[in-house]
Protein backbone atom coordinates (compact mmCIF):
# COMPACT_ATOMS: atom_id res chain seq x y z
CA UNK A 1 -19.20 -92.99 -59.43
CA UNK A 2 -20.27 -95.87 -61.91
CA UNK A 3 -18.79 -95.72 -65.15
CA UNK A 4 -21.74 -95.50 -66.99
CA UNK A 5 -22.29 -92.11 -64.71
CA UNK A 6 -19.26 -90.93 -65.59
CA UNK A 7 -20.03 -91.67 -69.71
CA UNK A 8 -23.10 -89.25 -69.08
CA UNK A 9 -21.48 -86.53 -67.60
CA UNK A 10 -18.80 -86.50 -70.39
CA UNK A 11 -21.46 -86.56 -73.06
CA UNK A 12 -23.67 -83.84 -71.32
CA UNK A 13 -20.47 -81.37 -71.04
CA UNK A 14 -19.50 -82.51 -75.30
CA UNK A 15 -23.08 -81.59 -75.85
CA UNK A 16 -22.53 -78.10 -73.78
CA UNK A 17 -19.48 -77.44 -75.63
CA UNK A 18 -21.09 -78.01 -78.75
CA UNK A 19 -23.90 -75.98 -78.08
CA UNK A 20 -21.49 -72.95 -76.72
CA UNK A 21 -19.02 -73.28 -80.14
CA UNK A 22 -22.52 -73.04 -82.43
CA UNK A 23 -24.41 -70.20 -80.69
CA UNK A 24 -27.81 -71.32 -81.28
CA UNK A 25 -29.41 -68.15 -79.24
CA UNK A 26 -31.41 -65.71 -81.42
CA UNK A 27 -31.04 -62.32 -81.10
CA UNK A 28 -33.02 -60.41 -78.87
CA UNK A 29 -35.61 -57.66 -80.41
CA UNK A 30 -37.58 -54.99 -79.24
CA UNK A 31 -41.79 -54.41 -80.56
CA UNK A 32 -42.89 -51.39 -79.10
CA UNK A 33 -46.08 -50.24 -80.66
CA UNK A 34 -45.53 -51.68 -83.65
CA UNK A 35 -41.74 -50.39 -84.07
CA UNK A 36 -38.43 -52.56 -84.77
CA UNK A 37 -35.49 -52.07 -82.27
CA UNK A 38 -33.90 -49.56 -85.20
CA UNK A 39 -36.83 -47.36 -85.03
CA UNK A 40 -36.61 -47.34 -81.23
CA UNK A 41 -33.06 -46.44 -81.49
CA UNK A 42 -33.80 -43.67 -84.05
CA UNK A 43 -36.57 -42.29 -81.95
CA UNK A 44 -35.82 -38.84 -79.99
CA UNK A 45 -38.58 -39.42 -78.07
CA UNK A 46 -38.24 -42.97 -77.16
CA UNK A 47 -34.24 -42.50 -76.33
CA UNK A 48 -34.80 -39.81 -74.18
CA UNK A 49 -37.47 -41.13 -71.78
CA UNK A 50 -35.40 -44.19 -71.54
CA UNK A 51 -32.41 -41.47 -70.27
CA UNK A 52 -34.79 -40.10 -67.90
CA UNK A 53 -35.49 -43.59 -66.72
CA UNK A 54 -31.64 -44.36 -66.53
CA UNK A 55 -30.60 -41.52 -65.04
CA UNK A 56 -32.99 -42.66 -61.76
CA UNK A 57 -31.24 -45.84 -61.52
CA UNK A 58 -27.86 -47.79 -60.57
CA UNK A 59 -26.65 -51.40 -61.75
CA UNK A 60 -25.80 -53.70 -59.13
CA UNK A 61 -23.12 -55.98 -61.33
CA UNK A 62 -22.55 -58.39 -58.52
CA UNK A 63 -26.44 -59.61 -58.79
CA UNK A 64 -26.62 -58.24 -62.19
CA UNK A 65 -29.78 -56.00 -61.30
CA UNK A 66 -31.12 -53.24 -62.10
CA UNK A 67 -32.05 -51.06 -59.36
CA UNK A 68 -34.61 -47.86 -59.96
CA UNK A 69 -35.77 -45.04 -57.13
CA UNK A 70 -38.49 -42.87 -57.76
């Protein structure tokens, strides 16, 4: 591998590094008819059809999948 090759590769993983330390992600929201993620939370109705929905379904953490039966 050519030096210069090697120069890259150290500057891509700085960059990664730098860009894992920082966090630049946003956080992830919910808009559901008009409602914020709190309201979702808050709602009896919304938290218990998502239970019903749960309850039919199994997580697969080796593939990190959700899996749902009818």
């Amino acid at each position: 591998m050519s030096c210069r090759a090697k120069m890259i590769l150290v500057g891509l993983t700085v960059l990664n590094a730098i860009a894992l330390i920082t966090n630049f992600s946003l956080p992830v929201g919910a808009a559901i008819a008009g409602k914020t993620y709190n309201d979702l939370i808050s709602d009896p109705d919304f938290t218990r059809a998502v239970q019903s929905i749960a309850q039919k379904c199994r997580v697969n953490v080796d593939i990190a999948r959700l899996e749902c039966y009818r």
